[in-house]
Protein backbone atom coordinates (compact mmCIF):
# COMPACT_ATOMS: atom_id res chain seq x y z
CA UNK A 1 -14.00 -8.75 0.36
CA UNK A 2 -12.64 -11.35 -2.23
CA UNK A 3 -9.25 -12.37 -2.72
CA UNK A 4 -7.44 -13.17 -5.77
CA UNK A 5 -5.27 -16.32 -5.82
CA UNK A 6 -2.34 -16.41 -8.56
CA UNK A 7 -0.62 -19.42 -8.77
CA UNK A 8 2.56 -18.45 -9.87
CA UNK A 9 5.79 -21.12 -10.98
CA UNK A 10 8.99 -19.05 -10.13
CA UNK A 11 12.43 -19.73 -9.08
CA UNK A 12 14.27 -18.51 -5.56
CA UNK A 13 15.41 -14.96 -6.80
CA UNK A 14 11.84 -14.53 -8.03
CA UNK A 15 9.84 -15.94 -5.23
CA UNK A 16 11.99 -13.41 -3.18
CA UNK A 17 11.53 -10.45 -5.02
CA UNK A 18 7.54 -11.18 -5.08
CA UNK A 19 7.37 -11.76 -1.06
CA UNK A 20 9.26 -8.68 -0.46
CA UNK A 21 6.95 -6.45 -3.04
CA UNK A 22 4.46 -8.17 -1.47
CA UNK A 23 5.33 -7.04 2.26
CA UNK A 24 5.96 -3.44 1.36
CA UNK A 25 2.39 -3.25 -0.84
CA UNK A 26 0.50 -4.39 2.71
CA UNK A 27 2.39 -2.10 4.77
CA UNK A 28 1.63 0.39 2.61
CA UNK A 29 -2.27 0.00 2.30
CA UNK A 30 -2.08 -0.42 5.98
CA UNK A 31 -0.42 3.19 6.49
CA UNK A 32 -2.58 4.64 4.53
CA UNK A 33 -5.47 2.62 6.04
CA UNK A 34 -4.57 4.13 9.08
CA UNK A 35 -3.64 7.55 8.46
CA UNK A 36 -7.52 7.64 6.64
CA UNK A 37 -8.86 6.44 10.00
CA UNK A 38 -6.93 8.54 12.01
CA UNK A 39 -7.88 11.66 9.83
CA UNK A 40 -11.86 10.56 9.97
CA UNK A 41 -11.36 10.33 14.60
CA UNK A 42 -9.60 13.60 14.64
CA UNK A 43 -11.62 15.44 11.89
CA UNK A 44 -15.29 13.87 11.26
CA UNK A 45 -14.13 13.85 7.30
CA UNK A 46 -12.56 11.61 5.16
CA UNK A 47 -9.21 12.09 3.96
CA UNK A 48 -8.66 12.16 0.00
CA UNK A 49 -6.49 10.01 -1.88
CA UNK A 50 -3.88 13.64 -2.21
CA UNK A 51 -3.73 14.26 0.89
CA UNK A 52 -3.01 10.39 1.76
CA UNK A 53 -0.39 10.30 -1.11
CA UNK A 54 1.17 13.72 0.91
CA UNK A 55 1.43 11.98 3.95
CA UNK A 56 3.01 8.46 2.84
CA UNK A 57 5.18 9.21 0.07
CA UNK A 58 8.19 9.90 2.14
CA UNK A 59 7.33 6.40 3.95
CA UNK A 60 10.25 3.86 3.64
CA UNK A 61 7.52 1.17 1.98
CA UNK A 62 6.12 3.57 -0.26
CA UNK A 63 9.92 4.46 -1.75
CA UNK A 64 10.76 0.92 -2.09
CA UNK A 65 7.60 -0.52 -4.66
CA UNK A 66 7.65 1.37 -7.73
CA UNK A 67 5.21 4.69 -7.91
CA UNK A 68 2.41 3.08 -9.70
CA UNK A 69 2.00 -0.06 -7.71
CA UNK A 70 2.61 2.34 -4.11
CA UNK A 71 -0.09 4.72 -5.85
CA UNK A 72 -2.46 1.78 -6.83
CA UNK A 73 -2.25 0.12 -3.23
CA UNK A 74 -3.53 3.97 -1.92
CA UNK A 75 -6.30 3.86 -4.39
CA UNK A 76 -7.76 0.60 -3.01
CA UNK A 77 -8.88 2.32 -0.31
């Protein structure tokens, strides 16, 4: 997998706000990362991106990041 390095010039406040973003777009790729594994043990199929989206919307990572950057960190997967 390749990662994308940004190298970004910002102030405290900013630098803040990106970490924390940041934080709450990995946890919630990992949720859904895991609720997708999870679903494939228990059921031999792979769970859709609706039925992930059902399951992790009412997460406390998915409420903080805005919809379309929560819905876009489901989608990767």
């Amino acid at each position: 997998m390749l990662s994308l390095t940004n190298v970004l010039k910002l102030n405290k406040c900013r630098y803040r706000l990106v970490k924390v973003l940041s934080h709450y777009s990995k946890n919630t790729y990992n949720q859904g990362l895991y609720n997708a594994s999870q679903y494939f043990f228990n059921n031999n199929m792979f769970l859709q991106y609706s039925d992930s989206y059902h399951l992790c919307k009412d997460s406390e990572n998915y409420k903080m990041m805005q919809a379309a950057a929560a819905q876009q960190s489901f989608k990767l997967m």
